[in-house]
Protein backbone atom coordinates (compact mmCIF):
# COMPACT_ATOMS: atom_id res chain seq x y z
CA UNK A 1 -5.42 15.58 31.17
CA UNK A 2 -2.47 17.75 30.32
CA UNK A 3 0.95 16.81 31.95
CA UNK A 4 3.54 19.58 33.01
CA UNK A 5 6.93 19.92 31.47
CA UNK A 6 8.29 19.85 35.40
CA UNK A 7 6.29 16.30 35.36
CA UNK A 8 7.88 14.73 32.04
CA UNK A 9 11.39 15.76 33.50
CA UNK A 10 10.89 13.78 37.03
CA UNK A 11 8.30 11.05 34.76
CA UNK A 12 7.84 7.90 35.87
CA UNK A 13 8.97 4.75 33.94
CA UNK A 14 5.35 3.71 33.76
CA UNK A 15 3.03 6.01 32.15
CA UNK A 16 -0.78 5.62 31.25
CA UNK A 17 -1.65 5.39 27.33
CA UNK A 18 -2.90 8.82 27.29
CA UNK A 19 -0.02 10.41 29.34
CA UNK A 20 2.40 8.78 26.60
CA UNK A 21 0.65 10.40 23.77
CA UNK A 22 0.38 13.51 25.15
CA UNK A 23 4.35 13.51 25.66
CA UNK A 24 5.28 11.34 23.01
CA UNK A 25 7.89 13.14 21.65
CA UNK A 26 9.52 14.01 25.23
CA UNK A 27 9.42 10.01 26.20
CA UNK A 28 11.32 9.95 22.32
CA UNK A 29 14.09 12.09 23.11
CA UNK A 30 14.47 10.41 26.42
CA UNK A 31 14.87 7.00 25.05
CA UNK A 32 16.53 7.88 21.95
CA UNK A 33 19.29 10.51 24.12
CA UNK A 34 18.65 9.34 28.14
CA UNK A 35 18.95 5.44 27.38
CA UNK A 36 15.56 5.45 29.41
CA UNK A 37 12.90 2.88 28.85
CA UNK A 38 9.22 3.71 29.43
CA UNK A 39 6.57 1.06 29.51
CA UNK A 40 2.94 2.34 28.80
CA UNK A 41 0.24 0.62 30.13
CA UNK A 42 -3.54 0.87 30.12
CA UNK A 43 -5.26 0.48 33.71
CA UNK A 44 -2.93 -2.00 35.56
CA UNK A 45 -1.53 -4.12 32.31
CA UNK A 46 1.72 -2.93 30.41
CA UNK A 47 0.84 -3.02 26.68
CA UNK A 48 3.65 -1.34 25.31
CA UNK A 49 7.25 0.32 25.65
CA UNK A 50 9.16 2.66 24.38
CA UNK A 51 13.62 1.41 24.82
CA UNK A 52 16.47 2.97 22.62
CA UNK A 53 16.93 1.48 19.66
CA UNK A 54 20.41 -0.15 21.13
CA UNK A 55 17.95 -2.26 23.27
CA UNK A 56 15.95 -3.51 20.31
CA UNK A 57 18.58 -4.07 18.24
CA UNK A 58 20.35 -6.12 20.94
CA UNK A 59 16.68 -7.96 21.72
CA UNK A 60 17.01 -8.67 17.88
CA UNK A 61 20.53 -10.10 17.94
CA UNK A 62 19.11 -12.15 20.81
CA UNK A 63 16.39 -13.85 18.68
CA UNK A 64 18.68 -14.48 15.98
CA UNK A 65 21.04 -16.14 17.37
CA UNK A 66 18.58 -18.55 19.27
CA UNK A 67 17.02 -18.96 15.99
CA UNK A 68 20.23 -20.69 14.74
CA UNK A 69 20.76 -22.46 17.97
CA UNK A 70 17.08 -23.94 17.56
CA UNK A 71 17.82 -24.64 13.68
CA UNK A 72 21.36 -26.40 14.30
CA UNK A 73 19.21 -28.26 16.57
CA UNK A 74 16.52 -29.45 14.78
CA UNK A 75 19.40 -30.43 12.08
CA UNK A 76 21.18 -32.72 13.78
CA UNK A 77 17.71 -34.43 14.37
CA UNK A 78 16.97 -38.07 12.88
CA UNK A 79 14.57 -38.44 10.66
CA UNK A 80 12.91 -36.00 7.99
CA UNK A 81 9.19 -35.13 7.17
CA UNK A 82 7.99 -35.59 3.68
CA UNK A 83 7.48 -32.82 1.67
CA UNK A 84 3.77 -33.57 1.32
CA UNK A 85 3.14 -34.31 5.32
CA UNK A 86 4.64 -30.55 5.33
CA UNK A 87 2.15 -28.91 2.50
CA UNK A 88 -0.50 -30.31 4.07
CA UNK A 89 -0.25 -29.47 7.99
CA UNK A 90 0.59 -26.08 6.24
CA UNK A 91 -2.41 -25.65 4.22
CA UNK A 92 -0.08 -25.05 0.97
């Protein structure tokens, strides 16, 4: 199935597999210049999507800094493991 240029300007922000990869590089250019975010999905179910890079490196940011929350946390926790239990419910 080919898709028109006049349908990747008015494109939807959900787009089948095979529409994505047939205007891959247009759903680039509108993520990377637009700010758009397209999510790609096969049947019914989103599998993937394609944000501007601001958006994953903000995502990213996110993580890390509930990372540290989670390990200042688990710090201030009684108690410590022995370095054997660890090895071995780790397989090392």
């Amino acid at each position: 199935m080919y898709v028109s240029y006049s349908e990747v300007l008015f494109m939807p922000a959900r787009l089948t597999a095979s529409a994505a990869r047939q205007n891959f590089s247009d759903i680039l250019n509108r993520a990377a210049y637009g700010g758009e975010r397209v999510i790609v999905h096969r049947g019914k179910k989103p599998v993937a999507a394609v944000v501007p890079i601001e958006d994953l490196d903000l995502i990213e940011r996110l993580e890390d800094e509930f990372d540290v929350k989670a390990a200042l946390k688990a710090l201030k926790e009684p108690g410590t493991i022995p370095w054997e239990t660890v090895k071995k419910k780790l397989r090392l």
